[in-house]
Protein backbone atom coordinates (compact mmCIF):
# COMPACT_ATOMS: atom_id res chain seq x y z
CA UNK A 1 0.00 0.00 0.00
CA UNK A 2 1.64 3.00 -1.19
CA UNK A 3 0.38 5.06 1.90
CA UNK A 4 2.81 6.86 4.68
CA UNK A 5 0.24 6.34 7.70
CA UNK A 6 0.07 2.53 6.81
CA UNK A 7 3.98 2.06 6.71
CA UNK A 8 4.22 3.93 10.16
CA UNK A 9 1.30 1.67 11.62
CA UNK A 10 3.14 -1.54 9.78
CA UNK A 11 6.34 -0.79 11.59
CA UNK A 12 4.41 0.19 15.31
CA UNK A 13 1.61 -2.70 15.49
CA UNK A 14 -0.96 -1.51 17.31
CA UNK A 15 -2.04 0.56 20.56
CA UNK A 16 0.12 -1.89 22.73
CA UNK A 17 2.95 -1.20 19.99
CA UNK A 18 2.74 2.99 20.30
CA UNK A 19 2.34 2.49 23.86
CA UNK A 20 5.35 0.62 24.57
CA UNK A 21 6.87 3.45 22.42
CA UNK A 22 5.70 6.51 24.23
CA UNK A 23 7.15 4.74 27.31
CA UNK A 24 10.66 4.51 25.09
CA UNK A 25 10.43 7.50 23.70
CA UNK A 26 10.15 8.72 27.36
CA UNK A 27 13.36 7.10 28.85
CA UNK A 28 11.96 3.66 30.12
CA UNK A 29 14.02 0.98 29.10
CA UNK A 30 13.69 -1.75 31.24
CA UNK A 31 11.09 -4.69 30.81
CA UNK A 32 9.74 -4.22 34.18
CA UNK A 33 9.24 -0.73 34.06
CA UNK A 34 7.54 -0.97 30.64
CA UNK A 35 5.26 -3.95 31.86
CA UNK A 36 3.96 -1.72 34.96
CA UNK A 37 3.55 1.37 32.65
CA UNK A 38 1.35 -0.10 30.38
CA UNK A 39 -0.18 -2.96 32.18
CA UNK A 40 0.02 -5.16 29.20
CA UNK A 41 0.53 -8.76 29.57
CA UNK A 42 3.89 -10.55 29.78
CA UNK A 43 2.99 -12.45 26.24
CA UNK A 44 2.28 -9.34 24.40
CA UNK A 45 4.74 -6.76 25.80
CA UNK A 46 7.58 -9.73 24.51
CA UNK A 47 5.65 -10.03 21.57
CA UNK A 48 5.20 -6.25 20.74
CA UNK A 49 8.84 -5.95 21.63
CA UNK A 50 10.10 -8.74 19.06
CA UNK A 51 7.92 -6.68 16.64
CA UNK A 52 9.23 -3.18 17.38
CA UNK A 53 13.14 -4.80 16.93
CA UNK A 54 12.27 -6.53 13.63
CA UNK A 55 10.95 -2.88 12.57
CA UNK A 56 14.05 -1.23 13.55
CA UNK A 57 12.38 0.95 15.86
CA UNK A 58 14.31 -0.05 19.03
CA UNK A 59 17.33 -1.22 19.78
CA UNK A 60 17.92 -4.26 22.29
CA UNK A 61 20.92 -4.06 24.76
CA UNK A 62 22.21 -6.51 27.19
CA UNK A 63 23.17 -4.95 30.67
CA UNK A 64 23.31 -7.78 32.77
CA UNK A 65 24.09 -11.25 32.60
CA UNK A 66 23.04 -14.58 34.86
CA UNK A 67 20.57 -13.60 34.80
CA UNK A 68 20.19 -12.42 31.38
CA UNK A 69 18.70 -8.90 31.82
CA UNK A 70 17.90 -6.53 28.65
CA UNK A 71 17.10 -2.79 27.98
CA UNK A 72 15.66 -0.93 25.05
CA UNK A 73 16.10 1.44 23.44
CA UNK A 74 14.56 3.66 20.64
CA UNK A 75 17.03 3.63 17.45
CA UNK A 76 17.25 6.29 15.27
CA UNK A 77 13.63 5.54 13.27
CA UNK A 78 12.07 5.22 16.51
CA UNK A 79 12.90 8.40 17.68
CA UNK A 80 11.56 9.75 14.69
CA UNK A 81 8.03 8.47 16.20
CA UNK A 82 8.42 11.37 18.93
CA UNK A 83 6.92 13.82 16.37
CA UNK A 84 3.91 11.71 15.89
CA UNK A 85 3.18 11.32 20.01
CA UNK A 86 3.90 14.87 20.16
CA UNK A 87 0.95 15.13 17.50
CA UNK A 88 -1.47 12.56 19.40
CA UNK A 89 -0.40 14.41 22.83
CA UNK A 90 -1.71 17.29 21.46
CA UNK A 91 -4.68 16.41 19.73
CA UNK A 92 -5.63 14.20 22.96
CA UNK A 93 -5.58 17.09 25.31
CA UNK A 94 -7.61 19.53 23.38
CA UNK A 95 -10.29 16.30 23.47
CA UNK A 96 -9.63 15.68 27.35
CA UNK A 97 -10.36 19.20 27.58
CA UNK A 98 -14.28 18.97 26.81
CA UNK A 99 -14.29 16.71 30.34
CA UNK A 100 -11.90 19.76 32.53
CA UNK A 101 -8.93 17.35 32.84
CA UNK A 102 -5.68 18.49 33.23
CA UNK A 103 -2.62 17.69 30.65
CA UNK A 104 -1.13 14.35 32.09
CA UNK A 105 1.75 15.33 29.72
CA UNK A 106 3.57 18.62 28.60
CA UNK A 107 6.64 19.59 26.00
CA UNK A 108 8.41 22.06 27.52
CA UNK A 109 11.26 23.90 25.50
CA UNK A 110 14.38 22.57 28.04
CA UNK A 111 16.17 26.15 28.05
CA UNK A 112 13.03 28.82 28.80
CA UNK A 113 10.88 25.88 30.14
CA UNK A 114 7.51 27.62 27.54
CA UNK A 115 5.24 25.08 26.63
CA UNK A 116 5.58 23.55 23.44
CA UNK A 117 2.72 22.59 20.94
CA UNK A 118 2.95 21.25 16.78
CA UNK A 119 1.96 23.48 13.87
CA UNK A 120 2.45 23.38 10.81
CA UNK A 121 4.40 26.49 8.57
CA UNK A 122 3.99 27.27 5.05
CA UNK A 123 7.01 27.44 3.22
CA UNK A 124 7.57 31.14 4.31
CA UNK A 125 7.33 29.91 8.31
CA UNK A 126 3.66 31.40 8.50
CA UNK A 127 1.27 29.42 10.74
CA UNK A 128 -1.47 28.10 8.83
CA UNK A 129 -4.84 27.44 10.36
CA UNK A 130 -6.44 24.11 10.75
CA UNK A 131 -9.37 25.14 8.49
CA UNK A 132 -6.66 26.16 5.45
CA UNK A 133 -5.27 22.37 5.26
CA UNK A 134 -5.68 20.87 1.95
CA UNK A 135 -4.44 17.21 1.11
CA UNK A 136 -3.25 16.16 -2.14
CA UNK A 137 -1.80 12.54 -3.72
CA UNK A 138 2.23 12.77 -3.49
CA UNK A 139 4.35 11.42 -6.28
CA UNK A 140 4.74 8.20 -4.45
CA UNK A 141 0.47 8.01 -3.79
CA UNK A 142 -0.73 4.78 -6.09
CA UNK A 143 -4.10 4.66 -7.56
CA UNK A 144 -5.52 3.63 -4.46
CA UNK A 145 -4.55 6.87 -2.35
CA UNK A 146 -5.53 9.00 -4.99
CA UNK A 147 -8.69 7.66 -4.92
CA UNK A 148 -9.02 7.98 -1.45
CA UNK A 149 -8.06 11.74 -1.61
CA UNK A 150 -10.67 12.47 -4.38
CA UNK A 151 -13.21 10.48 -2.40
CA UNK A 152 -12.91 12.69 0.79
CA UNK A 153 -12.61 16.09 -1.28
CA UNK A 154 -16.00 14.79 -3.11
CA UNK A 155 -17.48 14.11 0.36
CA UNK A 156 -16.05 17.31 1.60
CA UNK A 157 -17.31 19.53 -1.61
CA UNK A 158 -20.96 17.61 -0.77
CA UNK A 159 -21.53 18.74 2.89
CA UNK A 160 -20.28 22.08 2.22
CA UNK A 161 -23.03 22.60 -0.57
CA UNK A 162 -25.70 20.83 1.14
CA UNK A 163 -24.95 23.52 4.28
CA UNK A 164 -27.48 25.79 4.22
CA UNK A 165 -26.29 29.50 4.36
């Protein structure tokens, strides 16, 4: 599937998957720590972690022997995921906001400690409002993508005319 979303979800798995990540991406390493983060099972945090290695999103590291004891670590492409759960941080607090919770998680800019948040620039470093995002197929999109991109701009054009006003 010639689709960017699908080869990020490929390489993460599933919830369990960008779970065990966040925790990684956060400084966990350890087993135990990641097992009591997330509360997944022994079974699927080993599986999830096989998975995440094969992907080349972490990296595993012996640091102690008889026992055998392991640590893990994001690699390079895994760290790359820390834009995306900066992304999902954001979009989940403006939704936790409609219940009055607090932010269980903040990005901070480490020298003037100002809270941090994603948007995106045009190519002169504007912001650009939500409302003025457009999609298009990329060079790389197959027939399938840009069918799904004309789909959702047909569904798109239909509610705005049928909007009365």
């Amino acid at each position: 599937m010639a689709c960017s979303i699908a080869e990020v979800m490929g390489a993460v798995g599933d919830r369990w998957g960008l779970l065990i990540m966040r925790d990684l991406l956060l400084g966990l390493t350890r087993y135990d720590d990641l097992r009591r983060s997330t509360g997944v099972t022994n079974a699927t945090l080993s599986d999830r972690l096989k998975s995440l290695e094969q992907s080349e999103l972490i990296e595993r590291r012996q640091y102690q022997a008889r026992p055998d004891r392991h640590e893990y670590v994001p690699t390079e492409k895994g760290r790359d995921l820390a834009l995306l759960m900066q992304a999902m941080v954001q979009v989940g607090d403006k939704w936790r906001e409609a219940v009055r919770e607090g932010a269980p998680l903040r990005f901070i800019d480490a020298e003037t400690g100002h809270g941090l948040k994603l948007a995106l620039l045009d190519a002169e470093t504007a912001p650009v409002p939500s409302r003025a995002i457009a999609v298009e197929p990329g060079p790389g999109g197959d027939a399938l993508m840009r069918w799904r991109v004309a789909q959702g701009a047909e569904e798109r054009d239909r509610r705005t005319r049928s909007r009365p006003g």
